[in-house]
PDB file of N, CA and C in Angstrom:
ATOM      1  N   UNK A   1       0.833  -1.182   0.000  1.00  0.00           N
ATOM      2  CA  UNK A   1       0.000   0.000   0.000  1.00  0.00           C
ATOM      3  C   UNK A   1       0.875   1.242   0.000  1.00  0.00           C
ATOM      4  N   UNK A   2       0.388   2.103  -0.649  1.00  0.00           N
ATOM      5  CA  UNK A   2       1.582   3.450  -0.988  1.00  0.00           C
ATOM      6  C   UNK A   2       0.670   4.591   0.004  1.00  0.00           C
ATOM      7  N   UNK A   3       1.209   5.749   0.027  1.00  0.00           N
ATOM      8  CA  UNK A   3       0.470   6.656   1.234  1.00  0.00           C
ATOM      9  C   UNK A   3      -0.950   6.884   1.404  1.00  0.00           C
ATOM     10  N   UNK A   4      -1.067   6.835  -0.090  1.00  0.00           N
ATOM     11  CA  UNK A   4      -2.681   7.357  -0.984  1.00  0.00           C
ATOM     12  C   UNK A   4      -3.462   6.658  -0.452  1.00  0.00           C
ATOM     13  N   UNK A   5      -3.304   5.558  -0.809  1.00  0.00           N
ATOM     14  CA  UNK A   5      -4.454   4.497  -0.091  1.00  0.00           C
ATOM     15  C   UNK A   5      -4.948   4.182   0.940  1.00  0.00           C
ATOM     16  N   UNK A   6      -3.176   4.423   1.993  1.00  0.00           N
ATOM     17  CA  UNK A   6      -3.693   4.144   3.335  1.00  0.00           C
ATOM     18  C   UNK A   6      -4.348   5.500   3.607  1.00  0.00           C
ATOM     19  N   UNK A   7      -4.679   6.265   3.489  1.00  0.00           N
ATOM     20  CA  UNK A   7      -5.196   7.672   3.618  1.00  0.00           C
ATOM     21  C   UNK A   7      -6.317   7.416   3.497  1.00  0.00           C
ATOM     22  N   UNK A   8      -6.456   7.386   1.904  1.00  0.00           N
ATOM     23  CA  UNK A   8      -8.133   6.734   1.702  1.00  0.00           C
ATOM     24  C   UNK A   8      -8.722   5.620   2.518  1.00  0.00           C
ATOM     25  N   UNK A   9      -7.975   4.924   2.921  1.00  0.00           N
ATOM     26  CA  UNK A   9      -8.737   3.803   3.605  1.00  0.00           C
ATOM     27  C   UNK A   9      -8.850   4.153   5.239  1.00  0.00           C
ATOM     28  N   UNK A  10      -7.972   5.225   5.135  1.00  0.00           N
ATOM     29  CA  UNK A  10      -8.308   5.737   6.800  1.00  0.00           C
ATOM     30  C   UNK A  10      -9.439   6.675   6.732  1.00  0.00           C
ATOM     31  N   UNK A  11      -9.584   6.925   5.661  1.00  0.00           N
ATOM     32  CA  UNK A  11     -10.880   8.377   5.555  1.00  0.00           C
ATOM     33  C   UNK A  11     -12.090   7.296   5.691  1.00  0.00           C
ATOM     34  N   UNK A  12     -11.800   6.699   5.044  1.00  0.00           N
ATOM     35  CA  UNK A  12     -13.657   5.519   4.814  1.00  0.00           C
ATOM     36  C   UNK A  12     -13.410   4.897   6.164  1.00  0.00           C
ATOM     37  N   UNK A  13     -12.456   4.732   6.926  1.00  0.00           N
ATOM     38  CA  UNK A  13     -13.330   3.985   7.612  1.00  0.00           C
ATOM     39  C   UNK A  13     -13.888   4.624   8.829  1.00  0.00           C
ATOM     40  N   UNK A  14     -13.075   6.400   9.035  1.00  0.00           N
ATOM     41  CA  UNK A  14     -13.155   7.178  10.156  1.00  0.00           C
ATOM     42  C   UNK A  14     -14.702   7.734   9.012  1.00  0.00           C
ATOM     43  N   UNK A  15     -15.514   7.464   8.048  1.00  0.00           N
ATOM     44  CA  UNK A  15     -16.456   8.035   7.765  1.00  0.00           C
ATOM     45  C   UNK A  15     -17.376   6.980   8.254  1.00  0.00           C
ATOM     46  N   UNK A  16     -17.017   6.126   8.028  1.00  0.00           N
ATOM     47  CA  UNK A  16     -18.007   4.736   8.713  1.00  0.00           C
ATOM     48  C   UNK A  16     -18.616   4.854   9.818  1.00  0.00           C
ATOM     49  N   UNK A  17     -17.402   4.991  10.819  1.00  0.00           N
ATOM     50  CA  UNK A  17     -17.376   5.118  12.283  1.00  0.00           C
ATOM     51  C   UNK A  17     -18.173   6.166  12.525  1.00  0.00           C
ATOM     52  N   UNK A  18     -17.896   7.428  11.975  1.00  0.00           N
ATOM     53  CA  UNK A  18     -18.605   8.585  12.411  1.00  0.00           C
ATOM     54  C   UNK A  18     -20.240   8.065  12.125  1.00  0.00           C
ATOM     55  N   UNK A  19     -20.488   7.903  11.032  1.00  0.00           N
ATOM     56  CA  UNK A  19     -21.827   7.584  10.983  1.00  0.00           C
ATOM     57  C   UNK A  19     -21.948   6.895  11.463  1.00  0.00           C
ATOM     58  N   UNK A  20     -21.911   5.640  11.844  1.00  0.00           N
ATOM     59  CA  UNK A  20     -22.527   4.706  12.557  1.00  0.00           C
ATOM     60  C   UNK A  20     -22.758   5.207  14.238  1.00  0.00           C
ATOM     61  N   UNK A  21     -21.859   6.036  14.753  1.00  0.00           N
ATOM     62  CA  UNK A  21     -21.812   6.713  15.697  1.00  0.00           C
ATOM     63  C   UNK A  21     -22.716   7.293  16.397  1.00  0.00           C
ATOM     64  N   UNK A  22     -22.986   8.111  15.219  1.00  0.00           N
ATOM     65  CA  UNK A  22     -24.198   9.276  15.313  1.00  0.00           C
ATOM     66  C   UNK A  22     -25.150   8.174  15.385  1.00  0.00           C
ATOM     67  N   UNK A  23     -25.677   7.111  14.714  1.00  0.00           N
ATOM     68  CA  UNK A  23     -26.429   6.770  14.707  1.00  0.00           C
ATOM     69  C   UNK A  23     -26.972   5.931  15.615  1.00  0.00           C
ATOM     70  N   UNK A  24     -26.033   5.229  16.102  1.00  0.00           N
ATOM     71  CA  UNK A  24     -25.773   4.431  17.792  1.00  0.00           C
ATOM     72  C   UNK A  24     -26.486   5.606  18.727  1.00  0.00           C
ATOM     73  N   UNK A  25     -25.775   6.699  19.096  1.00  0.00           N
ATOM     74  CA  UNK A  25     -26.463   8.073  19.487  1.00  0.00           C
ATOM     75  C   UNK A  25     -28.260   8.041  19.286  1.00  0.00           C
ATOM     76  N   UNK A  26     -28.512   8.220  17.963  1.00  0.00           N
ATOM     77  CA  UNK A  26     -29.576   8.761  17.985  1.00  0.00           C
ATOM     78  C   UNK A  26     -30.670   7.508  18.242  1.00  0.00           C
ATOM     79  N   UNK A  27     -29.977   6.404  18.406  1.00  0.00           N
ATOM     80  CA  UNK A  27     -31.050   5.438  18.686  1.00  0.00           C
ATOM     81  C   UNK A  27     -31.254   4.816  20.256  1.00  0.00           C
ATOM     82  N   UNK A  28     -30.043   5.415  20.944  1.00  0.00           N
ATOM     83  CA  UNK A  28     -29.664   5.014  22.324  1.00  0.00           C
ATOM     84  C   UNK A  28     -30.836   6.265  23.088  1.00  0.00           C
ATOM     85  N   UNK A  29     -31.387   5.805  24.233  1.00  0.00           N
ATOM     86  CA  UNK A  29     -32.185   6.462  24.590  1.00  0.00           C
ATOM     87  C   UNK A  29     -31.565   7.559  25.919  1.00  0.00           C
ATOM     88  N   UNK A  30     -30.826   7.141  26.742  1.00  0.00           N
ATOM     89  CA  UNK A  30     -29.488   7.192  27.523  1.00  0.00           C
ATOM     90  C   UNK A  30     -28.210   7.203  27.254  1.00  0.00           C
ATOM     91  N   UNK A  31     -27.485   8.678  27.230  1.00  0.00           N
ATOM     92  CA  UNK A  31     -26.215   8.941  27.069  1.00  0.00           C
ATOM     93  C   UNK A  31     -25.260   9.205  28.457  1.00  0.00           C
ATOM     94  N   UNK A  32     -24.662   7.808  28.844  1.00  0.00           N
ATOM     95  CA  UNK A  32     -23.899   8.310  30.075  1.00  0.00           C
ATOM     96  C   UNK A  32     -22.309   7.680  29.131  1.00  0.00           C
ATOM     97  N   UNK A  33     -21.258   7.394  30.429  1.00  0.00           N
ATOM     98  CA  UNK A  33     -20.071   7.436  29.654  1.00  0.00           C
ATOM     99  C   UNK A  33     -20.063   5.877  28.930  1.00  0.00           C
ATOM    100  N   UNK A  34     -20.792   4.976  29.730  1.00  0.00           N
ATOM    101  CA  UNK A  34     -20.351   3.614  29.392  1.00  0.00           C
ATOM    102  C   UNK A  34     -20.637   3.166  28.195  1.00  0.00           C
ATOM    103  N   UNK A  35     -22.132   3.516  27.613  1.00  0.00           N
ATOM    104  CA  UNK A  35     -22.606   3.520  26.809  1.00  0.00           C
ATOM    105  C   UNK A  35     -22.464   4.352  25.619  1.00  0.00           C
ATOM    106  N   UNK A  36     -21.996   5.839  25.662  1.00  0.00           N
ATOM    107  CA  UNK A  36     -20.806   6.125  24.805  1.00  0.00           C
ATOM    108  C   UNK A  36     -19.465   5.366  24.607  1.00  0.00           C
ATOM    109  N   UNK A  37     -19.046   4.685  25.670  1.00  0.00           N
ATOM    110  CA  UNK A  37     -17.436   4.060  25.237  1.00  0.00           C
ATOM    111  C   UNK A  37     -17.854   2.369  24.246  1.00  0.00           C
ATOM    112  N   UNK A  38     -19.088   1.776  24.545  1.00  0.00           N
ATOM    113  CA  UNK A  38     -19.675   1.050  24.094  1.00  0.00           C
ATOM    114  C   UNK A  38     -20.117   1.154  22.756  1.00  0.00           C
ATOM    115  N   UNK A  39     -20.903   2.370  22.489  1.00  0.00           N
ATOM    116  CA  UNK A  39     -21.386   2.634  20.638  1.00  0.00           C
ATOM    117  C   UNK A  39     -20.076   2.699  20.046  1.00  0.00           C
ATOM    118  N   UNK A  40     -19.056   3.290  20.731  1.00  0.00           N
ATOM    119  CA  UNK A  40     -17.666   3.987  19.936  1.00  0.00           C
ATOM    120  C   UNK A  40     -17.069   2.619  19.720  1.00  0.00           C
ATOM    121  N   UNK A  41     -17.138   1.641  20.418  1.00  0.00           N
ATOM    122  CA  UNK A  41     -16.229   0.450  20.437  1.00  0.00           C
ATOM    123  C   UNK A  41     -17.082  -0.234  19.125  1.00  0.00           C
ATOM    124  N   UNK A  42     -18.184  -0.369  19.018  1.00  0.00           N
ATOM    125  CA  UNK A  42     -19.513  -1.170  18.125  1.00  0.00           C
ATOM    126  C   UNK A  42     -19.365  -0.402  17.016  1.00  0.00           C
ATOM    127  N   UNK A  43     -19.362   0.929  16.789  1.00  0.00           N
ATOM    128  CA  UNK A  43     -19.173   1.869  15.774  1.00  0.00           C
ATOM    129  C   UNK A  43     -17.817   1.266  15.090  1.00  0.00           C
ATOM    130  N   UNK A  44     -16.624   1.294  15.908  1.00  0.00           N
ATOM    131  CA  UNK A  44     -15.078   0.864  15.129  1.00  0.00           C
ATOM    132  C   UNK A  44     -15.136  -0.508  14.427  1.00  0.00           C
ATOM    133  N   UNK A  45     -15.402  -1.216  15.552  1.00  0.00           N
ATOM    134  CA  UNK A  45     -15.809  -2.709  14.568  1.00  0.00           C
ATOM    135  C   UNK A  45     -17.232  -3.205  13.435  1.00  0.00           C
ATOM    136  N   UNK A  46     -17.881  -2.478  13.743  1.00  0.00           N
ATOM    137  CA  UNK A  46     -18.938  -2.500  12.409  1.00  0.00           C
ATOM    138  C   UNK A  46     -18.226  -1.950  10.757  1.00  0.00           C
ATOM    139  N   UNK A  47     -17.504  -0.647  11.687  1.00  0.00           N
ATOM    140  CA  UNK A  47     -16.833   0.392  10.175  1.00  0.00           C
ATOM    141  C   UNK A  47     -15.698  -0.511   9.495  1.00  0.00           C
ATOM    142  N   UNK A  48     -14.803  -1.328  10.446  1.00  0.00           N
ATOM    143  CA  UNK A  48     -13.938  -2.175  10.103  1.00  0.00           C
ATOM    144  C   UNK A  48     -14.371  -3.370   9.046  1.00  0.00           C
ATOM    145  N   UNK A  49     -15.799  -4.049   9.764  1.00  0.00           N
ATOM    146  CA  UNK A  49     -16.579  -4.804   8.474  1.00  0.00           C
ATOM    147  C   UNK A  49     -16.575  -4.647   7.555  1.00  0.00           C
ATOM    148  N   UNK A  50     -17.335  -3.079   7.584  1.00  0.00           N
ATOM    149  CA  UNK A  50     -17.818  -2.414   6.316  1.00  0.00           C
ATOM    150  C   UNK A  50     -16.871  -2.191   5.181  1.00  0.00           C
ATOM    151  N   UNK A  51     -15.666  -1.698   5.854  1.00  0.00           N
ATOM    152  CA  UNK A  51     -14.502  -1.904   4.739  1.00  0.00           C
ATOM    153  C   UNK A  51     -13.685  -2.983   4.486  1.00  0.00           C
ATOM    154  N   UNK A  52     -13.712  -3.597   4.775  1.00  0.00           N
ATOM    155  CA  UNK A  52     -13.547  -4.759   4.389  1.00  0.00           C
ATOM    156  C   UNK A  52     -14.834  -5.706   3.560  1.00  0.00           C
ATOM    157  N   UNK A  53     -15.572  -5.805   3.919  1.00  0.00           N
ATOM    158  CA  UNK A  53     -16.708  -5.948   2.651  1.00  0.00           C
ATOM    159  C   UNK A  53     -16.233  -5.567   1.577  1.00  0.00           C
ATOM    160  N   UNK A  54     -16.405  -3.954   1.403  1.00  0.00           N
ATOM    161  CA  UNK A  54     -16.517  -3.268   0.030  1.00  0.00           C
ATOM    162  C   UNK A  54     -15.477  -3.659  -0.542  1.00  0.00           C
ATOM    163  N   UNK A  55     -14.164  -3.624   0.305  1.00  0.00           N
ATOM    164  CA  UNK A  55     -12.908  -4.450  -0.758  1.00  0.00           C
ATOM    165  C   UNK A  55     -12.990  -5.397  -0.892  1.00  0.00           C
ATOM    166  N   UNK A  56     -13.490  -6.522  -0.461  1.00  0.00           N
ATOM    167  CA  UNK A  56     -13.893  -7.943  -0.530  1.00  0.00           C
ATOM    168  C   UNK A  56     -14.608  -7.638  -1.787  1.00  0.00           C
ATOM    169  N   UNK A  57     -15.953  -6.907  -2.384  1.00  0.00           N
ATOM    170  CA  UNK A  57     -16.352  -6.940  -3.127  1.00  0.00           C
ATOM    171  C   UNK A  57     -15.776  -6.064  -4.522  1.00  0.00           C
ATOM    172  N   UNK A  58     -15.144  -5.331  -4.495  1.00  0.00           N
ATOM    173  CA  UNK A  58     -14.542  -4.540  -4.944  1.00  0.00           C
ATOM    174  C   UNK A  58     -13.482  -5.772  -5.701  1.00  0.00           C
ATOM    175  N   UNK A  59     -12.196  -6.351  -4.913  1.00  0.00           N
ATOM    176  CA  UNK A  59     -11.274  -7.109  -5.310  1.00  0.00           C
ATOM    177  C   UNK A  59     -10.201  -6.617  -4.921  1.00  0.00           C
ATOM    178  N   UNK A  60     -10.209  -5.726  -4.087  1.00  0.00           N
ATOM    179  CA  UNK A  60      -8.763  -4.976  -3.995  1.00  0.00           C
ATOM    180  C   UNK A  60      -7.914  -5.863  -2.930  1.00  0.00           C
TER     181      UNK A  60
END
């Protein structure tokens, strides 16, 4: 992997995370810390899937 890519592949997956984030958020009814450190942990490994999928499907 040359710089480019790992860049790009750090952007998609910190875009993943963010959304999924927010969205953990807006579906959680209760925001204390645990449950923030919990969506953030569920958020990283979902986004991690996700890219990996798309290159799985992709071929890269």
């Amino acid at each position: 992997m040359d710089r480019r890519t790992t860049l790009l592949a750090a952007t998609e997956f910190l875009a993943w995370w963010a959304a999924l984030a927010a969205l953990w958020l807006i579906l959680v009814t209760t925001v204390d810390t645990l449950e923030l450190a919990v969506g953030a942990g569920v958020a990283g490994v979902a986004a991690l899937a996700a890219v990996a999928a798309r290159r799985a499907v992709a071929g890269r």
